[in-house]
C-alpha atoms as a PDB file:
ATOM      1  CA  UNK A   1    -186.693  23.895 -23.660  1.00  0.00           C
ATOM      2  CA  UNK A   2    -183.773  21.729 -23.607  1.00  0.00           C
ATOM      3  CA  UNK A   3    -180.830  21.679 -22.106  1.00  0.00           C
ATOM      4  CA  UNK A   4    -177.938  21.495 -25.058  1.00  0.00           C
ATOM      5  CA  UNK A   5    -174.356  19.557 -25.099  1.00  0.00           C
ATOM      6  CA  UNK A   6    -171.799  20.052 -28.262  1.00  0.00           C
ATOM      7  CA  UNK A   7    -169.807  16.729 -29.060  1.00  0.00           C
ATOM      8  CA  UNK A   8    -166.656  17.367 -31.368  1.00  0.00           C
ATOM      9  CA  UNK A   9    -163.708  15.842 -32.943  1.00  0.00           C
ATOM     10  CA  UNK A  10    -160.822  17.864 -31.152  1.00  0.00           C
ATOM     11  CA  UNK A  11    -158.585  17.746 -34.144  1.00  0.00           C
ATOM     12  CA  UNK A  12    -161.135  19.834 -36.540  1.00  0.00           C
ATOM     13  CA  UNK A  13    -162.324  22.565 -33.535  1.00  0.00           C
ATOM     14  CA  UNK A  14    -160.308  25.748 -32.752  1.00  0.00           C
ATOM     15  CA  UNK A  15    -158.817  26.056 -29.727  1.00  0.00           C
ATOM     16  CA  UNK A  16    -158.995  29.435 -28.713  1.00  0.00           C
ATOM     17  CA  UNK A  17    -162.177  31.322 -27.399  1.00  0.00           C
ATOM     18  CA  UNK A  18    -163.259  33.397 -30.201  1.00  0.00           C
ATOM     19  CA  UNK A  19    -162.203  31.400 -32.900  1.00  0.00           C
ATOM     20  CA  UNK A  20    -164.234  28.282 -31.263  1.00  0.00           C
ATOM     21  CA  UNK A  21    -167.186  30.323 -31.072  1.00  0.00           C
ATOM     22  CA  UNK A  22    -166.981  31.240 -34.230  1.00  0.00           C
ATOM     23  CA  UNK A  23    -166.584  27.510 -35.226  1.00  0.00           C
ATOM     24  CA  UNK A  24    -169.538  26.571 -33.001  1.00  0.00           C
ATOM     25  CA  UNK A  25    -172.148  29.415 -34.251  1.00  0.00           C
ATOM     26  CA  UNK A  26    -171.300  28.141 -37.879  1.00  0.00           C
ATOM     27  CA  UNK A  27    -171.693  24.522 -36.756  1.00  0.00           C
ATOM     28  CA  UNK A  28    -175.071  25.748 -35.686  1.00  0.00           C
ATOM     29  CA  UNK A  29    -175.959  26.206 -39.564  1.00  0.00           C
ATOM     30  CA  UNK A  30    -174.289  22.972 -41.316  1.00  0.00           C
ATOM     31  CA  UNK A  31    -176.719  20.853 -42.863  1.00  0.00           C
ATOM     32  CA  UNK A  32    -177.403  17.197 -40.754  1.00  0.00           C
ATOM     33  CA  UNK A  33    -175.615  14.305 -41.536  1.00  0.00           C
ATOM     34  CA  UNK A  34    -176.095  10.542 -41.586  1.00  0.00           C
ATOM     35  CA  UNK A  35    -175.273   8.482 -38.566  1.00  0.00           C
ATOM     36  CA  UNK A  36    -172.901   6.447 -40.895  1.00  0.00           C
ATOM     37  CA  UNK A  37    -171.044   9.957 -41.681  1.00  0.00           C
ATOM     38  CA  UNK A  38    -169.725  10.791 -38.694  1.00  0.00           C
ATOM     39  CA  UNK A  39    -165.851   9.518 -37.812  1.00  0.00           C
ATOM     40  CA  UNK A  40    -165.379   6.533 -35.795  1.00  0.00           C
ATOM     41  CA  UNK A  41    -164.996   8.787 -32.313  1.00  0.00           C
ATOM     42  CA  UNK A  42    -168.266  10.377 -32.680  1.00  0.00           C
ATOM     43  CA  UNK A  43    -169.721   6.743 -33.134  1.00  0.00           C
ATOM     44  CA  UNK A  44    -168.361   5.368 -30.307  1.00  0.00           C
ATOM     45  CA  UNK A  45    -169.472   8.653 -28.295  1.00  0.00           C
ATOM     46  CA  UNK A  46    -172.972   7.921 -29.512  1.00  0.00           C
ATOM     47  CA  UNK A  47    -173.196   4.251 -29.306  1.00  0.00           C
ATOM     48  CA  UNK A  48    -171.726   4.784 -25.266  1.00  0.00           C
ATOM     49  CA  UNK A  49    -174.402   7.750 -24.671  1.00  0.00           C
ATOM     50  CA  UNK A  50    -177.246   7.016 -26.181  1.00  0.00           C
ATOM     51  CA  UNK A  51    -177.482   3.155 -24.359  1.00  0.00           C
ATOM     52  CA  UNK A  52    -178.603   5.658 -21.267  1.00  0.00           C
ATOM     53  CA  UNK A  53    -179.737   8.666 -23.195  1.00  0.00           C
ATOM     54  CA  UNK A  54    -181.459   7.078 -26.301  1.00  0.00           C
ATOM     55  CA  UNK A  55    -183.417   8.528 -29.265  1.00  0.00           C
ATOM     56  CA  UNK A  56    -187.409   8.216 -29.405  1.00  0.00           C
ATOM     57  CA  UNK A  57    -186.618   5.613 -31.959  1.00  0.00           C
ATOM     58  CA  UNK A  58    -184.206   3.319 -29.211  1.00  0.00           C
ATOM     59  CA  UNK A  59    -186.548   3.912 -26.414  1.00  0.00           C
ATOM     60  CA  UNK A  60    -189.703   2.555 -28.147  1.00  0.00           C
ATOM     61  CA  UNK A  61    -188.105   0.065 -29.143  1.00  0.00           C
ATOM     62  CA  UNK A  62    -186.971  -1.306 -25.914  1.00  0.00           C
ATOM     63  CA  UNK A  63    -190.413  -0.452 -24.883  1.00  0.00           C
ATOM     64  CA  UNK A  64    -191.832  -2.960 -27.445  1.00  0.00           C
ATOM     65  CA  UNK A  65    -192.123  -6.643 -25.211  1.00  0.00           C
ATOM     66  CA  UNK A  66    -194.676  -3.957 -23.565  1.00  0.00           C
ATOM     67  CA  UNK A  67    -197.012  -3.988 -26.430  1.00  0.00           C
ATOM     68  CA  UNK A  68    -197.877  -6.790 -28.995  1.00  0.00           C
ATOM     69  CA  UNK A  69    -197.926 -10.850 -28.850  1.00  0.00           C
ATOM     70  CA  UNK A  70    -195.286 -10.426 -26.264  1.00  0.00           C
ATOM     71  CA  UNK A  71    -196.572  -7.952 -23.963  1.00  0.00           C
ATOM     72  CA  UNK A  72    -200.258  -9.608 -24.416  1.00  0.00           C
ATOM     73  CA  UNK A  73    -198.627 -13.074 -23.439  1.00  0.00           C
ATOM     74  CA  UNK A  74    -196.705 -11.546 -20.417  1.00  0.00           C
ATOM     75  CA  UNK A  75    -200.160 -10.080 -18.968  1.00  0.00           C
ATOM     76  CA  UNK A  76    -201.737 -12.927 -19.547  1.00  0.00           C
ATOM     77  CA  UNK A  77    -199.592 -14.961 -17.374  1.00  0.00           C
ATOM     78  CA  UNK A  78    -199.832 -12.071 -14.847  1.00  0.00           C
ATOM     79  CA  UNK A  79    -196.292 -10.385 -15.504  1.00  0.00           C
ATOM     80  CA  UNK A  80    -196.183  -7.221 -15.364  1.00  0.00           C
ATOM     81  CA  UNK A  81    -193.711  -5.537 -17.116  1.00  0.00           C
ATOM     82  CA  UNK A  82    -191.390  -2.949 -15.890  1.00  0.00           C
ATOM     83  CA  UNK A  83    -193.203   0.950 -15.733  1.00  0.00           C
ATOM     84  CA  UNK A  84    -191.081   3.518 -17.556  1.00  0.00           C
ATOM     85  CA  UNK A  85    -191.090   5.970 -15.168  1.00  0.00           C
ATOM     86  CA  UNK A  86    -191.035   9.682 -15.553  1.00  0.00           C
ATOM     87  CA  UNK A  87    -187.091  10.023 -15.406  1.00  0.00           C
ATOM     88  CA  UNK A  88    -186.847   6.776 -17.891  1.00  0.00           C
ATOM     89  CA  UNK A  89    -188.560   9.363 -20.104  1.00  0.00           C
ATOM     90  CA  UNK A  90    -187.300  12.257 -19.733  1.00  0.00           C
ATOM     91  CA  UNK A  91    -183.938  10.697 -20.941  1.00  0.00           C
ATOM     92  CA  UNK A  92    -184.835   9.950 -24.323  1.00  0.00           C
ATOM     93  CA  UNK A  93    -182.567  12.599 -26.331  1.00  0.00           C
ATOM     94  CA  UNK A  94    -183.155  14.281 -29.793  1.00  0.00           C
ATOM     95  CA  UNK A  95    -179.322  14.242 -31.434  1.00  0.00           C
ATOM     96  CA  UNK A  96    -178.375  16.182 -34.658  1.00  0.00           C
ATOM     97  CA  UNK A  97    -175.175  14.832 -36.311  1.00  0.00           C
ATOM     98  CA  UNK A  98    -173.196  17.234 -38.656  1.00  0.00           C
ATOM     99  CA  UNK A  99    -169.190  16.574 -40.185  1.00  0.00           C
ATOM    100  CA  UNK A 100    -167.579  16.415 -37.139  1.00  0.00           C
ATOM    101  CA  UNK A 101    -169.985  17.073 -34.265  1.00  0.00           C
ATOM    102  CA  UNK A 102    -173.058  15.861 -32.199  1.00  0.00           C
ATOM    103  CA  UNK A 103    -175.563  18.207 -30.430  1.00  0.00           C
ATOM    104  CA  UNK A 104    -177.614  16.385 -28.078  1.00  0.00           C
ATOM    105  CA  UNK A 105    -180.671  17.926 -26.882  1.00  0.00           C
ATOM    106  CA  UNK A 106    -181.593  17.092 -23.156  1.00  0.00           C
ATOM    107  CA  UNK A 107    -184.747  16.844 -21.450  1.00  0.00           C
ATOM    108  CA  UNK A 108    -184.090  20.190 -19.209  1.00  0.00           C
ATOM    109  CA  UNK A 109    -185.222  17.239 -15.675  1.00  0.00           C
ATOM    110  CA  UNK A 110    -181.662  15.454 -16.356  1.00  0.00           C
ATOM    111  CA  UNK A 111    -179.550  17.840 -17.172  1.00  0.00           C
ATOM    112  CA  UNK A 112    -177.271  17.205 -14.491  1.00  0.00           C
ATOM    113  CA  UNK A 113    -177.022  13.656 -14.715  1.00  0.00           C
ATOM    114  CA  UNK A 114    -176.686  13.948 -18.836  1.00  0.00           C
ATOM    115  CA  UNK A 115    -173.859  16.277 -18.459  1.00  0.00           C
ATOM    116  CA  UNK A 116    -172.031  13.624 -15.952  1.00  0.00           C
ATOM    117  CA  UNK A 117    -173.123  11.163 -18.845  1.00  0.00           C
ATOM    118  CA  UNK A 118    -171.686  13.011 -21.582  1.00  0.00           C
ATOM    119  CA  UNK A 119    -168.227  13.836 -19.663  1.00  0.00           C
ATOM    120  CA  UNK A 120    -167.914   9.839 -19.180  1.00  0.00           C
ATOM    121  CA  UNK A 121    -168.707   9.253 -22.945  1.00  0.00           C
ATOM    122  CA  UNK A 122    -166.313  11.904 -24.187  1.00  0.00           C
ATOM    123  CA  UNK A 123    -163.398  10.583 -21.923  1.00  0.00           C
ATOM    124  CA  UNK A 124    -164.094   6.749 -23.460  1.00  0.00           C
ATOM    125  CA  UNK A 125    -164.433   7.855 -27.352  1.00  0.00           C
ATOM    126  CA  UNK A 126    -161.943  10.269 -26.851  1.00  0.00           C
ATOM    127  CA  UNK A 127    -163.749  14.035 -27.922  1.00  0.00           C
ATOM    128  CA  UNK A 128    -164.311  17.292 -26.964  1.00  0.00           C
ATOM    129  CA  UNK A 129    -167.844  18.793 -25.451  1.00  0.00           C
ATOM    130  CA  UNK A 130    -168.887  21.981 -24.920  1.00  0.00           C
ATOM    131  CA  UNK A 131    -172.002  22.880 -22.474  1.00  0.00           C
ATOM    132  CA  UNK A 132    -173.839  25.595 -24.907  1.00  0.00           C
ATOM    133  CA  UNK A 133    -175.254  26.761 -21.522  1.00  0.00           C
ATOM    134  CA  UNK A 134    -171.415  27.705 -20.239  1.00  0.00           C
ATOM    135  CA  UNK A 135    -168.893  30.183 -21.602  1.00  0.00           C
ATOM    136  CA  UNK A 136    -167.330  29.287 -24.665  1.00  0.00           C
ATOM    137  CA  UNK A 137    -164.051  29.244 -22.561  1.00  0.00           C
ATOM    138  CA  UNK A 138    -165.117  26.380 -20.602  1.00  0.00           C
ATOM    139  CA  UNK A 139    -164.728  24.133 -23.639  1.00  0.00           C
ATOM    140  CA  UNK A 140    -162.943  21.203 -22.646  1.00  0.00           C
ATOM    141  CA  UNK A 141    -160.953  19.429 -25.293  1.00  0.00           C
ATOM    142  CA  UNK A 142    -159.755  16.388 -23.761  1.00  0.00           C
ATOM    143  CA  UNK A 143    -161.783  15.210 -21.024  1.00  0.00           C
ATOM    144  CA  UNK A 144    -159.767  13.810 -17.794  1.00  0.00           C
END
């Protein structure tokens, strides 16, 4: 299970209730898009996130001096390199990106600290969220 958070542009989602969750169950159905389609808000949203929440793809990456040349030099000089612990883990995040909106799929372990996360990142870039585990009336448009 995961623990689910809805990123939007504020200017293209509905403001009231029903009409939002109308908006939001239909979002559930768009087809993905590219990283490179989304506006410039949802970019920055990601690019502030996902540097504590990344995707598989980010964390192995970072996790890379580990392995190879690198990580075969650094134990040969006796180096150990930094465990990823269980919480390092658990906050790698699967994100869908579709016109307009993010959904970012939390480990269920940090949902608490991803929802902090995501409130920070929506008050820099500027967006909307909306915790799918909330009522739809606790959408917040403008985080403060």
């Amino acid at each position: 299970m995961s623990y689910d958070v809805l990123v939007f542009d504020p200017t293209i989602a509905p403001r009231a209730p029903r009409d939002f969750e109308t908006w939001y169950n239909a979002a559930l159905e768009m087809d993905e898009v590219a990283f490179e389609a989304l506006d410039e808000k949802l970019k920055v949203f990601f690019a502030h996130l996902s540097q504590e929440f990344p995707t598989a793809e980010q964390f192995n990456k970072r996790q890379a001096p580990r392995h190879g040349i690198l990580g075969a030099f650094r134990r040969l000089l006796g180096i150990a390199p930094p465990a990823s612990t269980l919480f390092e883990t658990a906050k790698v995040t699967d994100y869908s990106f579709a016109p307009g909106l993010i959904m970012a799929h939390f480990d269920l372990r940090v949902a608490e600290f991803a929802l902090n996360r995501v409130h920070s990142a929506a008050m820099f870039a500027q967006v909307g969220f909306f915790d799918t585990c909330k009522p739809v009336a606790d959408i917040c448009f403008e985080p403060s």
